[in-house]
Protein backbone atom coordinates (compact mmCIF):
# COMPACT_ATOMS: atom_id res chain seq x y z
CA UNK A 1 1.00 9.62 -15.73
CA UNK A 2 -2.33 10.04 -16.96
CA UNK A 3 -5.29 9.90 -15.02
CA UNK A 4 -7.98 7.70 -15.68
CA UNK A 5 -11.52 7.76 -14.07
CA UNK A 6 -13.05 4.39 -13.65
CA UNK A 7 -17.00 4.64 -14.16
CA UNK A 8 -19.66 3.90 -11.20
CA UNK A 9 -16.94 4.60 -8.72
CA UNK A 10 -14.92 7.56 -6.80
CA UNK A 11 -11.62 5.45 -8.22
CA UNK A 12 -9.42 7.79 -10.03
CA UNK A 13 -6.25 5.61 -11.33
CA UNK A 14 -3.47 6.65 -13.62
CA UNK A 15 -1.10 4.42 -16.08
CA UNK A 16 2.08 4.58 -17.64
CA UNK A 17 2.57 2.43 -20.71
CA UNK A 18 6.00 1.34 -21.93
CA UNK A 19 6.58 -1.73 -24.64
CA UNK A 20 7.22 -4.27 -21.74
CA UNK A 21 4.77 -6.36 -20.97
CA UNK A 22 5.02 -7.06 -17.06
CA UNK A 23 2.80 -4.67 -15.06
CA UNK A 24 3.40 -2.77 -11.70
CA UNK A 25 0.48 -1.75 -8.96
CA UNK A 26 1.24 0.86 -6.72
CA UNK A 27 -0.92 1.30 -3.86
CA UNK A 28 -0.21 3.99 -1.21
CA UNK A 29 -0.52 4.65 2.36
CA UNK A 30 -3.48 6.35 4.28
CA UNK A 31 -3.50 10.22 4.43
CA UNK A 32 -1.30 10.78 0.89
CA UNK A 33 -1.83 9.68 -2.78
CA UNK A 34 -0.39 7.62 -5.24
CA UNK A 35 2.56 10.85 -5.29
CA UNK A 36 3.98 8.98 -2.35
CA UNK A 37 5.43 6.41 -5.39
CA UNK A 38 6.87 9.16 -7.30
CA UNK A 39 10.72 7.82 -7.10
CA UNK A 40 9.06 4.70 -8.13
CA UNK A 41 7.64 6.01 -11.43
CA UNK A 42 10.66 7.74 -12.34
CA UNK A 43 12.90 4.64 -11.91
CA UNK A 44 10.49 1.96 -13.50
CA UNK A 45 8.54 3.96 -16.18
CA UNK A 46 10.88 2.34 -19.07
CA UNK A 47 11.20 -0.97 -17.57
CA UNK A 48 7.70 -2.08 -16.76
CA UNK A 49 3.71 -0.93 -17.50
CA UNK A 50 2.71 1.33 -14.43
CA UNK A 51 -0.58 1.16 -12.80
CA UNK A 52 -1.28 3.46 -9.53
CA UNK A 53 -4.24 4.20 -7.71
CA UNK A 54 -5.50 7.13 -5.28
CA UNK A 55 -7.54 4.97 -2.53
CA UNK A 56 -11.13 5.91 -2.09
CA UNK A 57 -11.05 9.52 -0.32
CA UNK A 58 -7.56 9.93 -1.16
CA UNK A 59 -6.01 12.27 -3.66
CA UNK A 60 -8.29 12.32 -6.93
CA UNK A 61 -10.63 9.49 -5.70
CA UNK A 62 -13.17 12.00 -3.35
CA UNK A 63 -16.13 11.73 -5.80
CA UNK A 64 -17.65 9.43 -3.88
CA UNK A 65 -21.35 8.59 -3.27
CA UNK A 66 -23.65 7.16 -0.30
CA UNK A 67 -22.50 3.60 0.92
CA UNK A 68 -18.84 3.82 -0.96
CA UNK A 69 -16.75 2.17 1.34
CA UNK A 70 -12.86 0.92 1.51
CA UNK A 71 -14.14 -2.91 1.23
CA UNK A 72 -15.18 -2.37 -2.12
CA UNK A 73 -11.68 -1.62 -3.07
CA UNK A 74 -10.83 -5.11 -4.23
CA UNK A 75 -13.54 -4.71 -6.55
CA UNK A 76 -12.78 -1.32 -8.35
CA UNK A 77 -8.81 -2.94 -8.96
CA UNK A 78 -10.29 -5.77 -10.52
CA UNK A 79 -12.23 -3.34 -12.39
CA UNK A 80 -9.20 -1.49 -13.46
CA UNK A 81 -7.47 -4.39 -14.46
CA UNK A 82 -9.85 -6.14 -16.74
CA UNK A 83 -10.47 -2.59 -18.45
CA UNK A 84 -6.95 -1.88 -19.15
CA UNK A 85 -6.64 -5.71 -20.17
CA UNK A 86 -3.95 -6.24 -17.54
CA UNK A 87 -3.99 -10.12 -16.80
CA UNK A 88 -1.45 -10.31 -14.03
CA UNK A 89 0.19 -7.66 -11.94
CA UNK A 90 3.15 -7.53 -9.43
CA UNK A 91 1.49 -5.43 -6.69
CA UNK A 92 3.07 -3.31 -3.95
CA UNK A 93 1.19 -1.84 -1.21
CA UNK A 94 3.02 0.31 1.63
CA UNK A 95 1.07 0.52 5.31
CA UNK A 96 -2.20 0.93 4.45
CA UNK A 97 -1.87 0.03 0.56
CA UNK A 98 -0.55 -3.49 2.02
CA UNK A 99 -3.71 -3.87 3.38
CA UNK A 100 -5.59 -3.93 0.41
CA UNK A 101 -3.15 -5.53 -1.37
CA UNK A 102 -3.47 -8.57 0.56
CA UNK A 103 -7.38 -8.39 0.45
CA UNK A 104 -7.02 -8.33 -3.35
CA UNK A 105 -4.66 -10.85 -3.60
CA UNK A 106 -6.98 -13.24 -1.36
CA UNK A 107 -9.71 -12.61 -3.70
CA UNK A 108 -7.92 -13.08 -6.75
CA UNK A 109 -4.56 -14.57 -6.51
CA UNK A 110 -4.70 -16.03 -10.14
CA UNK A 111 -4.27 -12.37 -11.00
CA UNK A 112 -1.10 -11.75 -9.07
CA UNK A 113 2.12 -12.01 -10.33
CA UNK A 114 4.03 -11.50 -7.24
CA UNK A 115 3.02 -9.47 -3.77
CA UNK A 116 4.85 -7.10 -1.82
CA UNK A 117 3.87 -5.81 1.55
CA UNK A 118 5.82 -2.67 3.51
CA UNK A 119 4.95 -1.34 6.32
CA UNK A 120 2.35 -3.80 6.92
CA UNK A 121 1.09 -6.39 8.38
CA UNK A 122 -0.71 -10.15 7.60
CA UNK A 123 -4.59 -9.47 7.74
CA UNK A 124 -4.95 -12.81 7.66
CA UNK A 125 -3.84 -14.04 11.08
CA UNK A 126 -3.71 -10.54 12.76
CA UNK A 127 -3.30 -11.01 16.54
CA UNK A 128 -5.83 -9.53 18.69
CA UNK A 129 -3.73 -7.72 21.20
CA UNK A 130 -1.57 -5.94 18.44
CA UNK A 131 -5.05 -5.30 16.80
CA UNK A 132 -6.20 -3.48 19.57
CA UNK A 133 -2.98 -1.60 19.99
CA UNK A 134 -2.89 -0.13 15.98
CA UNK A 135 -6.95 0.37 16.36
CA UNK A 136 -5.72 2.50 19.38
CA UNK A 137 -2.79 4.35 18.20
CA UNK A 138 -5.28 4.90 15.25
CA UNK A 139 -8.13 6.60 17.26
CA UNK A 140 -5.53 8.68 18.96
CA UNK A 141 -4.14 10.11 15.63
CA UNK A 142 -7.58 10.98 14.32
CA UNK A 143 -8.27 12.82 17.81
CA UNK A 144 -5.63 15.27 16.49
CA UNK A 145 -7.01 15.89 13.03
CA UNK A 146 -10.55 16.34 14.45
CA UNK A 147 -8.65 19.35 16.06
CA UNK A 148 -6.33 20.68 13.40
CA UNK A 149 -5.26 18.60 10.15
CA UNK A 150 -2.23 20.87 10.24
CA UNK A 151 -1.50 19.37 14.07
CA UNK A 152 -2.42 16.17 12.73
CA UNK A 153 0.11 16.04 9.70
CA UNK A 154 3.17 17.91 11.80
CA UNK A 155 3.07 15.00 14.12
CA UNK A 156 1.94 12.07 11.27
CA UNK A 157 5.07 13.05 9.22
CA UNK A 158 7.18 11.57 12.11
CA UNK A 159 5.75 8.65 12.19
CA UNK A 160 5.66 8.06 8.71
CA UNK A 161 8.55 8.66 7.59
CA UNK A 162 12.71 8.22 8.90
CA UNK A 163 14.47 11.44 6.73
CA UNK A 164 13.77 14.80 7.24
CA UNK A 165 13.68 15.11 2.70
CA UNK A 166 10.59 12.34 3.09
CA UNK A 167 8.88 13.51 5.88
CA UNK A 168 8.84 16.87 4.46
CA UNK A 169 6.94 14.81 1.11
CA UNK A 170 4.69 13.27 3.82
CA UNK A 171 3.54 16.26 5.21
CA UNK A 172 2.82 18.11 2.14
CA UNK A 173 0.73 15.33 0.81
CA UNK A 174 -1.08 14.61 4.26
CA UNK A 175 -1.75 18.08 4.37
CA UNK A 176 -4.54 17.60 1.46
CA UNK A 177 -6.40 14.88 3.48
CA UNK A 178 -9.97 15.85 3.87
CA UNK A 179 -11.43 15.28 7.80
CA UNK A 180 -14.23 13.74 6.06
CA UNK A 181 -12.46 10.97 4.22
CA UNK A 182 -11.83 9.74 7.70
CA UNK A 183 -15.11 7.87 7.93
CA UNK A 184 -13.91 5.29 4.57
CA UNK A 185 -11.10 3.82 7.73
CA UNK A 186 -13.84 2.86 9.65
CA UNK A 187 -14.57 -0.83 7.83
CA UNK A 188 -10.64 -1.36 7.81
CA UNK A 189 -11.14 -4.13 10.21
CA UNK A 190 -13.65 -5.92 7.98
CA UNK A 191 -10.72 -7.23 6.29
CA UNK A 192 -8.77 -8.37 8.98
CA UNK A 193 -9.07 -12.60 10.15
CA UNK A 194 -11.33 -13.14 7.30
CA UNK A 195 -9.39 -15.23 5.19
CA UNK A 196 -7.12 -17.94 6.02
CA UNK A 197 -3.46 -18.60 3.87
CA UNK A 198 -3.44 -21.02 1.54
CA UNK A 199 -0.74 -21.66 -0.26
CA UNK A 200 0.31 -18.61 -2.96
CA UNK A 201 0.53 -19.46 -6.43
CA UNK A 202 2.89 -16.65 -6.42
CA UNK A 203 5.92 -14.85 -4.12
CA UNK A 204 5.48 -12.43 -1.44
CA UNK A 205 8.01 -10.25 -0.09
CA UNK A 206 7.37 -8.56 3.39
CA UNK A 207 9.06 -5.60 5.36
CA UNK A 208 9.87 -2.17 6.99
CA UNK A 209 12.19 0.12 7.62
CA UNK A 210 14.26 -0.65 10.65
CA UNK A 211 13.34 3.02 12.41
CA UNK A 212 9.72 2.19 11.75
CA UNK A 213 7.48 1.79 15.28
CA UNK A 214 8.66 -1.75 17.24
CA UNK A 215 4.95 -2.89 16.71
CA UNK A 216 5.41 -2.82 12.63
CA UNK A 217 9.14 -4.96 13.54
CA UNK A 218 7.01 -7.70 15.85
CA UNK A 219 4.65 -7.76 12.50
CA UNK A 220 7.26 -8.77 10.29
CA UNK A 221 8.31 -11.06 12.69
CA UNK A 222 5.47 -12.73 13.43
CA UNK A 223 4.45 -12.80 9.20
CA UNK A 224 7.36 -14.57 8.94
CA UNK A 225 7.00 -17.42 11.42
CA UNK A 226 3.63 -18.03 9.40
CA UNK A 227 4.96 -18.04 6.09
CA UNK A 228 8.70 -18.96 6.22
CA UNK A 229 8.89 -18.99 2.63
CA UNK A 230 8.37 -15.80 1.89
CA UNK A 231 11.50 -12.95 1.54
CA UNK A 232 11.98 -9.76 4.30
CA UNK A 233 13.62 -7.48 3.90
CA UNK A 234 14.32 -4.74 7.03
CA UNK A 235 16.03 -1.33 5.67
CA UNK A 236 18.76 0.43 7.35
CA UNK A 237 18.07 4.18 7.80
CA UNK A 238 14.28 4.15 7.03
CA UNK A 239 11.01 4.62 8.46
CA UNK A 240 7.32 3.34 8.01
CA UNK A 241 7.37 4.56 3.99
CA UNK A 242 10.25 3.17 2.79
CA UNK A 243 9.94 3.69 -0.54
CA UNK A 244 10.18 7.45 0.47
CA UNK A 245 13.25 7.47 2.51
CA UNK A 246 15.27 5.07 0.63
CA UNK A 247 14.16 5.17 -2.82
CA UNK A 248 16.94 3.61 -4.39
CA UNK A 249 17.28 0.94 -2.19
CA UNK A 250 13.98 0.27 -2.69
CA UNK A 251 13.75 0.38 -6.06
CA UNK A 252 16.51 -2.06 -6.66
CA UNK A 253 15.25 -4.86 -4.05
CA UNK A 254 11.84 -4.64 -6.21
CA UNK A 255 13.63 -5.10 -9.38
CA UNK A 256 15.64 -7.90 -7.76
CA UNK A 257 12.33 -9.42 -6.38
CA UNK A 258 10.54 -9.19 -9.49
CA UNK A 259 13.08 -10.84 -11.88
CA UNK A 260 12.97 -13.71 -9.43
CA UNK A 261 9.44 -13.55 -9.44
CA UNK A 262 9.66 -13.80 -13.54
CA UNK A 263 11.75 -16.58 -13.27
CA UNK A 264 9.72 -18.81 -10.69
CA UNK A 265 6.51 -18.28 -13.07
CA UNK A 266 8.26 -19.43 -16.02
C-alpha cells in the first residue's frame, strides 16, 4: 500500500485503489500499526478501495509537534477523506481503533457507510465503574513499559491476542512502540460520555473474540441492550484482535456485513 503523508499533521495513511467504488477504513489497536490489518488487505485489495491509518504516535505517524493530541484524530480522517475524494466509508476499528471510530462517526455520520467496532466498547454511554476498571488495567500496563518495553510487549501479546501465530504478530509490532507515544493516551477519556446515540443513518456491527478479557464480553453485552438493532458477533477461538487470530472468519463476516450494509443504503 502506499503511504501517504497528510500535510500539517503527524498522520501518515496509506491507500489501495481497485476499480470498485465502495471504500474500507482500517483503524488499528494501541501499541501496533495499521500491519495489524494485513490479512485484511490481502483478502479485500480487489474487492473494495483500501484506506488505513497509523494513529498519531503509532507506526509512521511519530512526526508530531507541540499540542498534537489523539482528539484531533477525527479531524485528520476527515482530512484524509475529503483529499482522497472518498464520500462515504465502511469503517472498522479494533480496541482502540473502535474508539475513534465511534468518535468519528459521531462527528460525521453522513460520511459513514456502515460501522464496525471489535474489541471495543460504546464511548457513548460508558459506565463509570467499568471505566475505572480499563483506566486501571491501563495504568498498570504502562507501569511495565516505563520499566522495559520488551516486559511490556511479552506480557501485552497475551492479552491481545488468543493464537500463539497472532500473538507472535502482536509482539513484533508492539515491540516498535515508542515510551514516549504514551503521553497521546492520556486525552482518551475526552471522548468517552460526550455524545449521546441518536439514531444511525447507517449499521453498526459490534464484537470480540470469545477468549478476549470478561470485561470486553460485559461491553458487548451491555452495547447491545442500548442498541438492540445493531449485529454481534462473538468469535470462537479468538482473542481481543480478532482480525489477527481468525482472519478468515473475519474477513468473511465483514464481507457479509457490508453487502447488507450496500443493500440497506440502496
Amino acid at each position: 500500500m502506499k503511504p501517504i503523508k497528510l500535510a500539517n499533521s503527524p498522520i501518515t495513511y496509506f491507500v489501495s485503489r481497485s476499480e470498485q467504488a465502495e471504500w474500507l477504513l482500517f483503524i488499528h489497536a494501541a501499541f501496533v500499526n495499521h500491519n495489524m490489518f494485513k490479512a485484511q488487505f490481502a483478502y479485500f485489495e480487489n474487492k473494495y478501495n483500501i484506506l488505513a491509518i497509523d494513529i498519531i504516535g503509532h507506526g509512521q505517524s511519530t512526526d508530531t509537534r507541540k499540542g498534537d493530541t489523539i482528539d484531533e484524530m477525527h479531524k485528520w480522517i476527515f482530512d484524509i477523506l475529503k483529499k482522497e475524494n472518498i464520500d462515504k466509508v465502511h469503517i472498522v476499528g479494533v480496541s482502540l481503533g473502535a474508539v475513534l471510530a465511534q468518535d468519528f462517526a459521531n462527528r460525521y455520520p453522513h460520511e459513514v457507510s456502515s460501522l464496525a467496532c471489535v474489541g471495543g466498547y460504546d464511548i457513548n454511554n460508558f459506565d463509570a465503574k467499568m471505566k475505572n476498571e480499563n483506566s486501571a488495567k491501563q495504568k498498570r500496563m504502562m507501569l511495565k513499559a516505563l520499566f522495559s518495553v520488551k516486559w511490556f510487549a511479552k506480557a501485552n501479546k497475551k492479552i491481545s491476542a488468543y493464537t500463539s501465530q497472532a500473538q507472535n504478530e502482536f509482539f513484533a509490532m508492539n515491540i516498535c512502540f515508542p515510551k514516549k507515544s504514551f503521553m497521546f493516551l492520556a486525552t482518551l477519556n475526552h471522548m468517552v460520555n460526550k455524545f449521546k446515540t441518536g439514531r444511525r443513518n447507517y449499521p453498526l456491527l459490534i464484537g470480540c473474540g470469545k477468549f478476549d478479557i470478561p470485561m470486553e464480553l460485559e461491553a458487548i453485552k451491555a452495547w447491545k441492550s442500548s442498541e438492540p438493532d445493531c449485529t454481534v458477533v462473538i468469535f470462537e477461538n479468538a482473542g481481543h484482535c480478532v482480525n489477527m487470530d481468525v482472519p478468515q472468519e473475519f474477513n468473511k463476516t465483514m464481507e457479509q456485513f457490508w453487502k447488507g450494509a450496500g443493500q440497506s443504503n440502496e
